[in-house]
Protein backbone atom coordinates (compact mmCIF):
# COMPACT_ATOMS: atom_id res chain seq x y z
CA UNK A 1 86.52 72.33 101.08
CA UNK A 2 89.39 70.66 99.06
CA UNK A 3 92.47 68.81 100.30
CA UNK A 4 94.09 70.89 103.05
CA UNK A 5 97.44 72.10 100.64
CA UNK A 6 94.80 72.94 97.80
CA UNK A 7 94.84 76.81 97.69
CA UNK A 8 91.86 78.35 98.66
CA UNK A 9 92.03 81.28 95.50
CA UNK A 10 92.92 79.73 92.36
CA UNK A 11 94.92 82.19 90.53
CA UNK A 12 94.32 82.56 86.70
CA UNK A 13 97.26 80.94 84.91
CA UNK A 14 97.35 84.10 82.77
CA UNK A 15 98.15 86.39 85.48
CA UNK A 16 98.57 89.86 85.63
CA UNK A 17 95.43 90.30 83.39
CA UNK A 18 95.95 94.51 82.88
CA UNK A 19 99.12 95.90 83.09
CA UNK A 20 100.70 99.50 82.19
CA UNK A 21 101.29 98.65 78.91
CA UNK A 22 97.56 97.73 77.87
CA UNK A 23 96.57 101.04 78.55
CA UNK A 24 96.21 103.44 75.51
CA UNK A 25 97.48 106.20 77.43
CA UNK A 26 100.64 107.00 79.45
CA UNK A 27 100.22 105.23 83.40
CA UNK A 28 103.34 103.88 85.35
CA UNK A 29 101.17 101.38 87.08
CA UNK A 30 97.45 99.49 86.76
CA UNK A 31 96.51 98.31 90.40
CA UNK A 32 93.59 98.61 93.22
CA UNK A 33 90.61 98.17 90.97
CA UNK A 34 87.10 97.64 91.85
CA UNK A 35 85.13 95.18 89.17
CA UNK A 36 81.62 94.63 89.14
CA UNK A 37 79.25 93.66 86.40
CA UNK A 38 76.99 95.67 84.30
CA UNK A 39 74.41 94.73 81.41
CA UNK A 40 76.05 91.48 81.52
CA UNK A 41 79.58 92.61 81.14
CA UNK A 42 82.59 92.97 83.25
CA UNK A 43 83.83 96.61 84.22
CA UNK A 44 87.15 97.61 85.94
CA UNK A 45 87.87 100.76 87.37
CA UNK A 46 91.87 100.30 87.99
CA UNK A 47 93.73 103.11 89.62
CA UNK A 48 97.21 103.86 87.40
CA UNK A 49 99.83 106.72 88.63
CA UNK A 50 100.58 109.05 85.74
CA UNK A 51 104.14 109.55 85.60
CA UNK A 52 104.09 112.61 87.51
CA UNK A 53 103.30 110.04 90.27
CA UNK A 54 99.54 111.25 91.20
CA UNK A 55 96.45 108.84 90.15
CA UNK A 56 93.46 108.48 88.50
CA UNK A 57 90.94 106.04 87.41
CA UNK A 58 91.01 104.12 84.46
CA UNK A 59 88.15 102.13 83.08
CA UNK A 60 88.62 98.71 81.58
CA UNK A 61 85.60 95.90 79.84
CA UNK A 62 85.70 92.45 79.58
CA UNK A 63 83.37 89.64 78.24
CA UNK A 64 84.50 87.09 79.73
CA UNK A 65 86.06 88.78 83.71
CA UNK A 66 89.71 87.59 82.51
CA UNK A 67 90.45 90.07 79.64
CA UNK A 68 89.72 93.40 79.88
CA UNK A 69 90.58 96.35 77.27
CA UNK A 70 91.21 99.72 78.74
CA UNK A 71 89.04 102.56 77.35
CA UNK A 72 90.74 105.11 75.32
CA UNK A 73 91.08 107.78 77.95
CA UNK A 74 90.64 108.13 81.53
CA UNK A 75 87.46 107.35 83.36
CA UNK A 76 87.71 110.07 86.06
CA UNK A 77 90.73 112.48 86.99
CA UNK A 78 90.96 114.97 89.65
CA UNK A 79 88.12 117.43 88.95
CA UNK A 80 89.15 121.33 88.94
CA UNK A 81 85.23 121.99 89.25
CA UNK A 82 83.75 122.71 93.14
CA UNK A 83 84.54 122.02 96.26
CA UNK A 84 86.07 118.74 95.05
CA UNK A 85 88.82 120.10 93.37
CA UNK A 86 90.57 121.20 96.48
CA UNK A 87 90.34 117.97 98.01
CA UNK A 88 91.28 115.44 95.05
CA UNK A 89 94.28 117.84 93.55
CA UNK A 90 96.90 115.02 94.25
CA UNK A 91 94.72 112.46 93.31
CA UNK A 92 91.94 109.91 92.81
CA UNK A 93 92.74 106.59 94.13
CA UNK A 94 91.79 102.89 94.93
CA UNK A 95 87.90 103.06 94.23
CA UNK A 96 85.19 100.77 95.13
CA UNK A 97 82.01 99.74 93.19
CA UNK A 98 78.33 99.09 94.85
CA UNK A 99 76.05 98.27 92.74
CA UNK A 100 72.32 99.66 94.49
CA UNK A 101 69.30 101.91 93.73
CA UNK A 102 69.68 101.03 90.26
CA UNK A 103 72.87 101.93 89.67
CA UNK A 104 76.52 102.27 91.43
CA UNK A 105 77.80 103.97 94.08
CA UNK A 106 81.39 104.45 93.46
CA UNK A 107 83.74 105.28 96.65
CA UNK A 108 87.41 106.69 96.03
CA UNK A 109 90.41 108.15 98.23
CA UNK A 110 90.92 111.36 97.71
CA UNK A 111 94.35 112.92 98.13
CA UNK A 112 94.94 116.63 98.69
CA UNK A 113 97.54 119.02 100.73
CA UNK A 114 95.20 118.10 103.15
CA UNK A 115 95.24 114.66 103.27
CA UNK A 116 93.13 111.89 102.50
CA UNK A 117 89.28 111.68 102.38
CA UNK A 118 86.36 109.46 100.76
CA UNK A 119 84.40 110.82 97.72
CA UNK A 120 81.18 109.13 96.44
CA UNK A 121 80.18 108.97 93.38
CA UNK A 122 77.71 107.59 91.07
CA UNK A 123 77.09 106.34 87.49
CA UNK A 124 74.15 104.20 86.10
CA UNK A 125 76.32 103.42 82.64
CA UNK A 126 80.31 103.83 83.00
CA UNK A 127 79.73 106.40 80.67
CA UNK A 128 79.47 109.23 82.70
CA UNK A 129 80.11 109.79 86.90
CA UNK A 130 78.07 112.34 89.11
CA UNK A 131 80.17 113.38 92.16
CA UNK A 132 77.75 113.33 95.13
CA UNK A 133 79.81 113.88 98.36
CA UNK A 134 83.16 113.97 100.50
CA UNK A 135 81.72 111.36 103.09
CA UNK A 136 84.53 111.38 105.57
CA UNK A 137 87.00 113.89 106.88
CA UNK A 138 90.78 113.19 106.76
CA UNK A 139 92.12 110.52 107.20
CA UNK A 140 89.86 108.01 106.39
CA UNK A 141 90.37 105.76 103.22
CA UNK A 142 89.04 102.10 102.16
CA UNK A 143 85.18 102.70 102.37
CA UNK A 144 82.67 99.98 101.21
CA UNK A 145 79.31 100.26 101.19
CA UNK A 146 76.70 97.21 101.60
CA UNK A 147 74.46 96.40 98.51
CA UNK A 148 71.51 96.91 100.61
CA UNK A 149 69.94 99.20 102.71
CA UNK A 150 69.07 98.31 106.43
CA UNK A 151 66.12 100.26 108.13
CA UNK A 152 66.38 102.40 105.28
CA UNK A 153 69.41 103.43 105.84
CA UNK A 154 72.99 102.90 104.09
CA UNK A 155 75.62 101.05 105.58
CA UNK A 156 79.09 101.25 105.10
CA UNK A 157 82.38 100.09 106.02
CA UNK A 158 86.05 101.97 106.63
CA UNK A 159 89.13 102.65 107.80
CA UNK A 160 90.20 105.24 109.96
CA UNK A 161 94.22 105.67 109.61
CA UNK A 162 95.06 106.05 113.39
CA UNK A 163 97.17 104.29 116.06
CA UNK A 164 94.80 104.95 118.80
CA UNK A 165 92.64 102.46 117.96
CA UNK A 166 95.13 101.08 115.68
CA UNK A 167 93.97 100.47 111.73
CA UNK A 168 90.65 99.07 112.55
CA UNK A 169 87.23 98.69 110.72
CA UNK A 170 84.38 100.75 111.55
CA UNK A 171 80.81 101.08 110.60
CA UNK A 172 78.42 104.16 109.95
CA UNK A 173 74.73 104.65 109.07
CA UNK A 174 73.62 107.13 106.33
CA UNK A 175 70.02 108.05 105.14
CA UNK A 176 70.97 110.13 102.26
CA UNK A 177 74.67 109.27 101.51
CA UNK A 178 75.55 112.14 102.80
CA UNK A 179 75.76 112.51 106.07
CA UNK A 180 77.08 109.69 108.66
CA UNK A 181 76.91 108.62 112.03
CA UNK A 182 76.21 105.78 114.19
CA UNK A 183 79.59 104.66 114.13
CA UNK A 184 81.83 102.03 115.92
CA UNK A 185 84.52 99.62 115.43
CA UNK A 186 83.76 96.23 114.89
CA UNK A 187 86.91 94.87 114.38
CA UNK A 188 90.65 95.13 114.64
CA UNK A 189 94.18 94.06 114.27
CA UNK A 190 95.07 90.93 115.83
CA UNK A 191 98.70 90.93 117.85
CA UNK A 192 101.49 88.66 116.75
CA UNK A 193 99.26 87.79 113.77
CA UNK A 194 99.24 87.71 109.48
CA UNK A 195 97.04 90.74 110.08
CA UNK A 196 98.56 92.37 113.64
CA UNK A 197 100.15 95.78 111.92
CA UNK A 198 96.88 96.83 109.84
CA UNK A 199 93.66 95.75 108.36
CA UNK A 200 91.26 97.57 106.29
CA UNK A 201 88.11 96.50 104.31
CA UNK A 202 88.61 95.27 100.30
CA UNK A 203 85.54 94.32 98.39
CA UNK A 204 82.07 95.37 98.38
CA UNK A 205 80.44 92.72 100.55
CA UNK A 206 78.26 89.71 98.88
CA UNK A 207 75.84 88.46 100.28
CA UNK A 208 75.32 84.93 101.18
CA UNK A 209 72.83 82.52 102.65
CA UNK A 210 75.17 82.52 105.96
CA UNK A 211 76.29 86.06 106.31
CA UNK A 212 77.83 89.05 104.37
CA UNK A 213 81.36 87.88 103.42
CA UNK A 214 83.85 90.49 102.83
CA UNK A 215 87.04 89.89 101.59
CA UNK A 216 89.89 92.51 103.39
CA UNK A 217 93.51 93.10 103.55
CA UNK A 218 95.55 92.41 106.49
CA UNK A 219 99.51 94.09 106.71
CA UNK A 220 102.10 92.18 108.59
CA UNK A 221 105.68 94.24 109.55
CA UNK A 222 108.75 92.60 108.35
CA UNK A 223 112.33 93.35 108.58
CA UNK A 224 112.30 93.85 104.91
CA UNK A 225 109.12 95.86 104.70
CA UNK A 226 105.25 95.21 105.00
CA UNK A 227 103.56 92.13 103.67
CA UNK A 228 99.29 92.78 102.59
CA UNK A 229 97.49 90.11 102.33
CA UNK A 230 93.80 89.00 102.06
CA UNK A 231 91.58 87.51 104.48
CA UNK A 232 87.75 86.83 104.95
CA UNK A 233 85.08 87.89 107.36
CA UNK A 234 81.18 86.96 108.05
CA UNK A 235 78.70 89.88 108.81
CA UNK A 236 75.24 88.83 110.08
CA UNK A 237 73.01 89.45 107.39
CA UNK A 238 70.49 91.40 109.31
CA UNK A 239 73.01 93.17 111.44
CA UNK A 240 76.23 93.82 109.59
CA UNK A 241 77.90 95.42 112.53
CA UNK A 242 77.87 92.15 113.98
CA UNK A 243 80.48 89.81 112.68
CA UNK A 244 79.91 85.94 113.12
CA UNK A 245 83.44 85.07 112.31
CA UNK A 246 86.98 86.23 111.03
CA UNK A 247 89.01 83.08 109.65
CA UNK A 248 92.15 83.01 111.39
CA UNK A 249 94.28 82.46 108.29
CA UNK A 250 94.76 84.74 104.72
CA UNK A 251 93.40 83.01 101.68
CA UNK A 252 96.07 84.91 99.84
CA UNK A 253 99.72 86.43 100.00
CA UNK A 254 102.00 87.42 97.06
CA UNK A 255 103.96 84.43 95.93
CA UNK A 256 104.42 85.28 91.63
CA UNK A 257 106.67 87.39 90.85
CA UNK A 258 104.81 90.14 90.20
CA UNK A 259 103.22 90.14 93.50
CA UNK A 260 106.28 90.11 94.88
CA UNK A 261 108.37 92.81 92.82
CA UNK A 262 106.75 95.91 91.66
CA UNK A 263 106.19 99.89 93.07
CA UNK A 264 105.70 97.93 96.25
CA UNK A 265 106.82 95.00 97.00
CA UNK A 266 104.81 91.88 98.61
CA UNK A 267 101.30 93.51 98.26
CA UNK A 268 97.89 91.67 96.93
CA UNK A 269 94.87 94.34 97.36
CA UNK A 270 91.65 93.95 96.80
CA UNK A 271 88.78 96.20 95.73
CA UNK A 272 86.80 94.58 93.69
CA UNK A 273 85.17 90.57 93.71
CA UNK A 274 82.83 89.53 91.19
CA UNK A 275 80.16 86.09 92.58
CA UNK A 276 79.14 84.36 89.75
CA UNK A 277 75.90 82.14 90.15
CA UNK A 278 77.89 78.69 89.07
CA UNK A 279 78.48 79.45 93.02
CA UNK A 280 82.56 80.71 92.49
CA UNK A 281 83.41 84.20 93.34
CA UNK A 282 86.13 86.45 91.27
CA UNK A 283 88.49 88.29 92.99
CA UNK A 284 90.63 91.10 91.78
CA UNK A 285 93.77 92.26 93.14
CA UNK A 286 96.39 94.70 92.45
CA UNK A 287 99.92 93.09 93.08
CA UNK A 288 103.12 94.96 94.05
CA UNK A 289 101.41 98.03 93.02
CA UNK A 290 101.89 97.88 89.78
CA UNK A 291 99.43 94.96 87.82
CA UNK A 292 96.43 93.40 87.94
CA UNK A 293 95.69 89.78 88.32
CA UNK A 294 92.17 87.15 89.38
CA UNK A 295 91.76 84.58 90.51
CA UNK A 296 88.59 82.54 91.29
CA UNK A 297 87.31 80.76 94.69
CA UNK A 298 84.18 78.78 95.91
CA UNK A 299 81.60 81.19 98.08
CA UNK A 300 80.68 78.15 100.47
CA UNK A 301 84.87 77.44 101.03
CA UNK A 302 84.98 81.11 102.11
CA UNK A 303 82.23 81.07 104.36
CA UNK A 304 83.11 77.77 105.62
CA UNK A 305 86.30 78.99 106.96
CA UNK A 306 84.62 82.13 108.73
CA UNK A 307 82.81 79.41 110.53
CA UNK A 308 85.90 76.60 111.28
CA UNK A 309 88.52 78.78 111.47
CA UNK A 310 87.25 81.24 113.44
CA UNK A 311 88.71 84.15 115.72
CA UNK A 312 87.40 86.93 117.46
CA UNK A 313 86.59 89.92 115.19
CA UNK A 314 88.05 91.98 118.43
């Protein structure tokens, strides 16, 4: 790891890469998108609030992982079709891409009267998008699922929105995406801490020669509002519900401007990180709500601090 005041995610100097007024249609905001790579190319799927103030998913290339250029219209909107129109009426929200079975399973809050629930989806071109499945009931939101199947079956991370056990991470078993089970917390909210109000998975989980890493936001209370910020965590690689390490510090907070001032202020979000095989990872985040900006970090540095800088998971 570098010199101890080196930051640990280097932000591209020409931050916010996407912003409202790169897409060719009317959106308020561009924010919360999951990135992965396909055919050798970059693809965003950015959430952006129409100006009636309920989202949808926009779709955005790139060559290159820094500039991206917005499709002409929409990628997926609240369907009117099935028994998925009911439950995404207000909305289609913060989505998550897993590449597996060649193709990608696509994960996305769903907003309705009756409050907020996990679809699934799937595409094998970015062309078109097969709903498959509401995966959780209300109110559930921030699902990721692992890149590879264990004992056959699925795995996937969330977040149930509840004080009982209060904003923790679970994780559930599926043989046919379908239906879940098997599940149990496996970690949570640290008192007194950057992460003590909240925390909630981010980006689909890479796999390393040490452990899963996943990259998730942590929410601190303030006197002038909540703070989100990103931190790391190391699943075992043959059990994922086990987690070797949480690193006791963020790796990133809003500090520019527009991370700072926006539809909400002091929010960096993940969905979506990108490992490239020089060894450096991408990672995407939507800031104040409202743009979205990269930067880049080493794999082993992130790992690393799972290890050094340890706490508890629980």
């Amino acid at each position: 790891m570098g010199i101890m005041n080196d930051p640990i995610v280097k932000r591209y100097r020409g931050n916010p890469i996407l912003t409202p007024a790169d897409v060719p249609y009317r959106v308020a905001t561009v924010h919360n998108a999951g990135v992965t790579k396909h055919d050798g190319k970059y693809v965003m799927l950015f959430r952006a609030h129409r100006e009636n103030g309920r989202s949808i998913l926009g779709l955005a290339d790139s060559d290159d992982g820094y500039r991206f250029t917005p499709r002409e219209r929409p990628f997926m909107v609240p369907t009117s079709d099935g028994v998925f129109a009911e439950y995404e009426e207000y909305g289609v929200e913060d989505a998550r891409i897993c590449p597996i079975d060649g193709g990608y399973l696509i994960t996305y809050s769903a907003y309705s009267r009756h409050g907020v629930r996990i679809g699934l989806a799937r595409t094998t071109d970015f062309e078109s998008i097969e709903r498959v499945s509401l995966i959780t009931q209300a109110d559930l939101r921030n699902v990721v699922i692992f890149p590879r199947k264990f004992d056959g079956r699925y795995v996937r991370l969330d977040r149930p929105h509840s004080e009982i056990s209060p904003w923790s991470v679970w994780i559930s078993y599926s043989p046919d995406l379908i239906h879940w089970g098997d599940s149990k917390v496996v970690m949570k909210p640290v008192g007194y801490h950057w992460d003590q109000m909240k925390i909630g998975p981010g980006a689909t989980p890479i796999a390393t020669d040490r452990g899963w890493l996943h990259i998730y936001h942590g929410v601190f209370p303030t006197m002038d509002g909540s703070v989100y910020r990103l931190g790391v965590a190391l699943h075992d690689l043959a059990d994922p519900s086990h987690i070797i390490g949480v690193c006791d510090r963020w790796i990133l907070q809003p500090e520019d401007p527009w991370e700072i001032t926006g539809y909400v202020h002091n929010v960096v979000f993940t969905c979506g990180a990108v490992p490239e095989d020089d060894g450096t990872v991408k990672i995407y985040w939507g800031a104040a709500d409202k743009v979205m900006c990269v930067g880049t970090a080493l794999l082993d540095d992130l790992v690393e601090l799972c290890l050094t800088e340890a706490r508890p998971a629980m």
